[in-house]
C-alpha atoms as a PDB file:
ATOM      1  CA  UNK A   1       0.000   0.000   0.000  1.00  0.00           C
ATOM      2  CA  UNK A   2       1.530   3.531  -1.099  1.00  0.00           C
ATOM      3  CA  UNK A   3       1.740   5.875   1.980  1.00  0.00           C
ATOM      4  CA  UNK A   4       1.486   9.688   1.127  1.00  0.00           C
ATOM      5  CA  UNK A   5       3.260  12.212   3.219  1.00  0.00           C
ATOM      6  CA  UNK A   6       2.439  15.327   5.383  1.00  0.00           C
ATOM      7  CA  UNK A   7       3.108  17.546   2.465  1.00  0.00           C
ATOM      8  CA  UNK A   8       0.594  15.687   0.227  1.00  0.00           C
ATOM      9  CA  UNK A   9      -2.234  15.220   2.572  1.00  0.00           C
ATOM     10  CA  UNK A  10      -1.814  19.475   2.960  1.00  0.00           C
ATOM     11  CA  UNK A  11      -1.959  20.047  -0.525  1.00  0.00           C
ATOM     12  CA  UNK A  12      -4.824  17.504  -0.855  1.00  0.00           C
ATOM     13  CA  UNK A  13      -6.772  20.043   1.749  1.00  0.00           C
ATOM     14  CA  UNK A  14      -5.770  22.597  -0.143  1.00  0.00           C
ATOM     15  CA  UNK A  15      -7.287  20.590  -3.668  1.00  0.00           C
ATOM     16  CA  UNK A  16      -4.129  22.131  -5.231  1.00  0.00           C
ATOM     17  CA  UNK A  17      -3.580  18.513  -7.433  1.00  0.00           C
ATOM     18  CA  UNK A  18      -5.053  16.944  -9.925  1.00  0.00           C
ATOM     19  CA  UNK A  19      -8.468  15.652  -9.961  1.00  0.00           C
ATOM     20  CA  UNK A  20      -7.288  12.356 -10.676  1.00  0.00           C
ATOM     21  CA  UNK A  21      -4.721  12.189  -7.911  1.00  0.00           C
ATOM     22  CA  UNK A  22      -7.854  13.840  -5.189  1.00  0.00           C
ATOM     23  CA  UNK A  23      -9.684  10.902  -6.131  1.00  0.00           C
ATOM     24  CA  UNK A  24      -7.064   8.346  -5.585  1.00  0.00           C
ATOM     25  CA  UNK A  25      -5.681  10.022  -2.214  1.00  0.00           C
ATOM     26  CA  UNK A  26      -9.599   9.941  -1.186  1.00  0.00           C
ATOM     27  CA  UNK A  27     -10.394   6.641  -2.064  1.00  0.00           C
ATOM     28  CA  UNK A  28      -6.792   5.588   0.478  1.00  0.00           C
ATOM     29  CA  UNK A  29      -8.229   7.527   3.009  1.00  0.00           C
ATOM     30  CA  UNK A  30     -11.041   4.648   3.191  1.00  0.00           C
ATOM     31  CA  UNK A  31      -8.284   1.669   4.008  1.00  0.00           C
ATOM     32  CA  UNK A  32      -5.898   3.331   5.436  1.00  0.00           C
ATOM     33  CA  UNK A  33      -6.148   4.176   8.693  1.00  0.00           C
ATOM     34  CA  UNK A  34      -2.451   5.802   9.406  1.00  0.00           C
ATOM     35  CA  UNK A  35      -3.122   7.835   6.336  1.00  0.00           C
ATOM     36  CA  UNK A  36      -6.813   9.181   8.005  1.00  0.00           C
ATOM     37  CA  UNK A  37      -5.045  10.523  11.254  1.00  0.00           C
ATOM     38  CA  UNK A  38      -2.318  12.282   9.342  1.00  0.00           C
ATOM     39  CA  UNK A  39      -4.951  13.735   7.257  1.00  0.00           C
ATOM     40  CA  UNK A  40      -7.273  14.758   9.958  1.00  0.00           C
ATOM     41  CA  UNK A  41      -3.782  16.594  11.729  1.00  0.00           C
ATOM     42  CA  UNK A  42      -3.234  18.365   8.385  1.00  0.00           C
ATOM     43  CA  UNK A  43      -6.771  19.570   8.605  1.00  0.00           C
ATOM     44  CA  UNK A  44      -6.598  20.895  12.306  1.00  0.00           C
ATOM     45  CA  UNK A  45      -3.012  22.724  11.405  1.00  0.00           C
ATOM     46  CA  UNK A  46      -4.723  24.596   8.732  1.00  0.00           C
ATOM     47  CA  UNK A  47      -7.837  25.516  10.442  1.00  0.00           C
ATOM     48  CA  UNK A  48      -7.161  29.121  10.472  1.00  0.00           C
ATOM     49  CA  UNK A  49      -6.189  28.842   6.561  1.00  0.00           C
ATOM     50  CA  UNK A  50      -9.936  27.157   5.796  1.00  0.00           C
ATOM     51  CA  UNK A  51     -12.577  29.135   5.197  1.00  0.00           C
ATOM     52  CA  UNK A  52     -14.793  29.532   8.056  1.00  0.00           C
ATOM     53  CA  UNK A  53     -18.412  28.489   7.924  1.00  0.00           C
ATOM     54  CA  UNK A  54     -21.168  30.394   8.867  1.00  0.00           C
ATOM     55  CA  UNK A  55     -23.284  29.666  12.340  1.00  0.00           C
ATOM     56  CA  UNK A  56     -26.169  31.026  11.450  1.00  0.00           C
ATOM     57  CA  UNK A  57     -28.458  28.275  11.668  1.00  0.00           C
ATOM     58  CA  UNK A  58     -31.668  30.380  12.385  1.00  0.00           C
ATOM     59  CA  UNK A  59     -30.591  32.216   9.149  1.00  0.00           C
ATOM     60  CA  UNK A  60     -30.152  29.185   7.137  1.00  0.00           C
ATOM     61  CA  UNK A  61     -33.812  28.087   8.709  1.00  0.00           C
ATOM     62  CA  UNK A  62     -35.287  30.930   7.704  1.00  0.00           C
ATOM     63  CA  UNK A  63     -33.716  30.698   4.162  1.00  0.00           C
ATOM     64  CA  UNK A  64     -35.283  26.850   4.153  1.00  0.00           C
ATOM     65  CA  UNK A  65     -39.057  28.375   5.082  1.00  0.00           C
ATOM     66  CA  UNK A  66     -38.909  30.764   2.900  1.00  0.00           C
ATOM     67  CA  UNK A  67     -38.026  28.681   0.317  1.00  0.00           C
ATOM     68  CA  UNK A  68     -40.884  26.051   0.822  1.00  0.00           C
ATOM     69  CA  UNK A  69     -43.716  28.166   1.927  1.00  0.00           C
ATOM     70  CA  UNK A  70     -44.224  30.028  -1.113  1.00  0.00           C
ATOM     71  CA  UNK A  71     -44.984  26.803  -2.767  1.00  0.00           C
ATOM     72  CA  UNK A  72     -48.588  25.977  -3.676  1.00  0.00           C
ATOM     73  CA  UNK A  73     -50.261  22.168  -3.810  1.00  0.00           C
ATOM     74  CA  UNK A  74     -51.689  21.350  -6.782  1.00  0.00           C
ATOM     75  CA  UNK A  75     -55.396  21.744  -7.561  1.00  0.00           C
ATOM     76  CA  UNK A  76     -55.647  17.745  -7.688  1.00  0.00           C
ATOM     77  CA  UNK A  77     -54.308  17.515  -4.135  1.00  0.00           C
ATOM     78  CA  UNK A  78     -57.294  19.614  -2.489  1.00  0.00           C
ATOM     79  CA  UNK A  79     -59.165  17.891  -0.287  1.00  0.00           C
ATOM     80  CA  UNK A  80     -62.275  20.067  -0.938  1.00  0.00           C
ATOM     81  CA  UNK A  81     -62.067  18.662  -4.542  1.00  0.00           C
ATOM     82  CA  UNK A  82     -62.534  15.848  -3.770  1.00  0.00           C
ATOM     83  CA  UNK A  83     -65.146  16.194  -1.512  1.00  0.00           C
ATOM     84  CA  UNK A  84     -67.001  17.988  -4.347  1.00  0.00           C
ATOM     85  CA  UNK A  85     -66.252  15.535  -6.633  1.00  0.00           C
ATOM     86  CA  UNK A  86     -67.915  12.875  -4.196  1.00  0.00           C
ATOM     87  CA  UNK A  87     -70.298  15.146  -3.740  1.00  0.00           C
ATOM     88  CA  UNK A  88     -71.497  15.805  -7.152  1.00  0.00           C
ATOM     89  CA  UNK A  89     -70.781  12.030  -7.732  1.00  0.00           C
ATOM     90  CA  UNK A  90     -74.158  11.212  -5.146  1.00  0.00           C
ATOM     91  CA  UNK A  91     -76.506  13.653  -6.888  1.00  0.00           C
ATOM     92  CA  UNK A  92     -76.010  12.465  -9.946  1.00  0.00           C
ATOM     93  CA  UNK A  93     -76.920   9.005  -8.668  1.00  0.00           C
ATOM     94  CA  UNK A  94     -79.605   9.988  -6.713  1.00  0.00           C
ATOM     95  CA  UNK A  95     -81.076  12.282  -9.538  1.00  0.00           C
ATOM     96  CA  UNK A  96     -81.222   9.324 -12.025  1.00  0.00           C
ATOM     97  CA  UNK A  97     -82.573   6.864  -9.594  1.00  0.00           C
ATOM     98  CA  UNK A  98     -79.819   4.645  -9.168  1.00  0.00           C
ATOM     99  CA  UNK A  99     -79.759   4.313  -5.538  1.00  0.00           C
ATOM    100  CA  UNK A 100     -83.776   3.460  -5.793  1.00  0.00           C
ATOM    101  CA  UNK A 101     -83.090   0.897  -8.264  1.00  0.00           C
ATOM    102  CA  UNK A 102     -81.015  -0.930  -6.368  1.00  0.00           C
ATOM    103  CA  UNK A 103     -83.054  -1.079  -3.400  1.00  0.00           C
ATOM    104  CA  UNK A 104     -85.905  -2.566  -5.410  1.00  0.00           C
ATOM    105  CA  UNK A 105     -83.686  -4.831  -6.845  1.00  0.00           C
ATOM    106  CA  UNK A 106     -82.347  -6.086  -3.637  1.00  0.00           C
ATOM    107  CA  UNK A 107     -85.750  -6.187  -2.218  1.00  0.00           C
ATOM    108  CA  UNK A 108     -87.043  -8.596  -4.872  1.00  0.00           C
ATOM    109  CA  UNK A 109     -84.307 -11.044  -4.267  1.00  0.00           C
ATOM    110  CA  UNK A 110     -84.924 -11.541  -0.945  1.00  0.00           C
ATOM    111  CA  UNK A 111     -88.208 -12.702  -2.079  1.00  0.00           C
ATOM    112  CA  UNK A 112     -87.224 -14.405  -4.825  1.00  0.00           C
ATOM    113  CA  UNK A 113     -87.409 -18.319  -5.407  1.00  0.00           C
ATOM    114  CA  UNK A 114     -85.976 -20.298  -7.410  1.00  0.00           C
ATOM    115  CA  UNK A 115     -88.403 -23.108  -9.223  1.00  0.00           C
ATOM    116  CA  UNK A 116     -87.911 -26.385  -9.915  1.00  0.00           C
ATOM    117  CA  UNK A 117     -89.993 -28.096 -12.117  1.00  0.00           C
ATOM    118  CA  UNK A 118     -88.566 -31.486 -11.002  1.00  0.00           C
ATOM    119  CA  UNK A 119     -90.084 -32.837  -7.959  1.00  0.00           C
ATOM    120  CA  UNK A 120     -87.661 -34.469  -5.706  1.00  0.00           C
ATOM    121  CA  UNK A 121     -87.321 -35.224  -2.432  1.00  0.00           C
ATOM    122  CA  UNK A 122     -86.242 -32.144   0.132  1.00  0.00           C
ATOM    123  CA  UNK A 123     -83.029 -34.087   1.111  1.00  0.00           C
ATOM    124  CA  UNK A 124     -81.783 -34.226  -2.567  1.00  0.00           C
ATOM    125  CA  UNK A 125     -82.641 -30.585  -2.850  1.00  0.00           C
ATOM    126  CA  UNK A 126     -80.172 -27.864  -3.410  1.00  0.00           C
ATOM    127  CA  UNK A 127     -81.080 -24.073  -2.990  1.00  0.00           C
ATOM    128  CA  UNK A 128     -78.839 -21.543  -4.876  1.00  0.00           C
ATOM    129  CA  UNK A 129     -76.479 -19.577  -2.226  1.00  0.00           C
ATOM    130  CA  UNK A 130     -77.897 -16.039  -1.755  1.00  0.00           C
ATOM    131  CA  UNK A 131     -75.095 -14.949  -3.376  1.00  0.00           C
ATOM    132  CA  UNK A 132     -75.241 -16.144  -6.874  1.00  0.00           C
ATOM    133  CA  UNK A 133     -78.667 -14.751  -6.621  1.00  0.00           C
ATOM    134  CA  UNK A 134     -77.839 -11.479  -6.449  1.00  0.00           C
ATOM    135  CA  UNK A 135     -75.538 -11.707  -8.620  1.00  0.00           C
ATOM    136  CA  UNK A 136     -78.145 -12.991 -11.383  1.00  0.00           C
ATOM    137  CA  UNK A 137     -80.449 -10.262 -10.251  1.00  0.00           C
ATOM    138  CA  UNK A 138     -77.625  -7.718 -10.701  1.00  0.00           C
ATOM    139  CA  UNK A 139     -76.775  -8.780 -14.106  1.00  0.00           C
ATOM    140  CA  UNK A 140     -80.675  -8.577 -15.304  1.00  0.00           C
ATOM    141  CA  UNK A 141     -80.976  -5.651 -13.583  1.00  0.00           C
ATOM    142  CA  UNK A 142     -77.668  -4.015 -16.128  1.00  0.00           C
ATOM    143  CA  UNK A 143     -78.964  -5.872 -19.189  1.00  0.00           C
ATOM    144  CA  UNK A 144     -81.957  -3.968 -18.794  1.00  0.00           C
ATOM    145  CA  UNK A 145     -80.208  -0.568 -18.216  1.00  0.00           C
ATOM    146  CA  UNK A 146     -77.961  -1.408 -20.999  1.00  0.00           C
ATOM    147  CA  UNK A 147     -81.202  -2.457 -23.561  1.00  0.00           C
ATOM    148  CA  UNK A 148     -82.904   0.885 -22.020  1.00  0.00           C
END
């Protein structure tokens, strides 16, 4: 493994080499652990020579706010829309009957019987489950809408 001196570690603080040799001298800092402390000393000797960065975190905040409050949601994303659209959705249904249909629908299967024109005995007998019922009724039920 190829050590790099004092001298290089400053000037790689500095980024006065090539970006080619940066990238090579940063990807030894990851395996090489004597290489990492002489790198952080270089970087505590030239702490007064690096810039120093601001401590205005209530500025920087404020800079963050402003920066996302004065952004809108889109329409699509309102809540009221799509409480309206709901909304709107029901009186049309109700208007045209829909809902009433389907009551009246639902109240004539539970009356409804199935007939069988064989006579058999009550043990061989087999009534349709409920729900295939309604689901016959609710396919008449759109033929006829779609026929209307």
């Amino acid at each position: 493994m190829n050590h790099y001196n004092e001298q290089a570690w400053k000037q790689y603080v500095e980024e006065r080499l090539s970006p080619d040799t940066l990238s090579e001298m940063e990807l030894h800092l990851y395996q090489c652990v004597e290489c990492l402390t002489m790198y952080m000393t270089c970087l505590e000797q030239m702490e007064a020579i690096l810039p120093i960065m601001e401590k205005d975190t209530q500025g920087y905040v404020d800079a963050i706010i402003a920066r996302t409050t004065g952004t809108k949601r889109s329409w699509y994303h309102s809540t009221m829309l799509h409480y309206g659209i709901a909304a709107a959705a029901t009186l049309i249904l109700v208007a045209t009957g829909f809902f009433h249909g389907i009551s009246q629908e639902l109240d004539s299967v539970g009356t409804f019987k199935p007939t069988n024109s064989i006579n058999t005995s009550s043990s061989l007998q087999t009534d349709k489950p409920i729900s295939d019922q309604l689901l016959n009724k609710t396919l008449t039920w759109l033929d006829t809408l779609q026929n209307k």
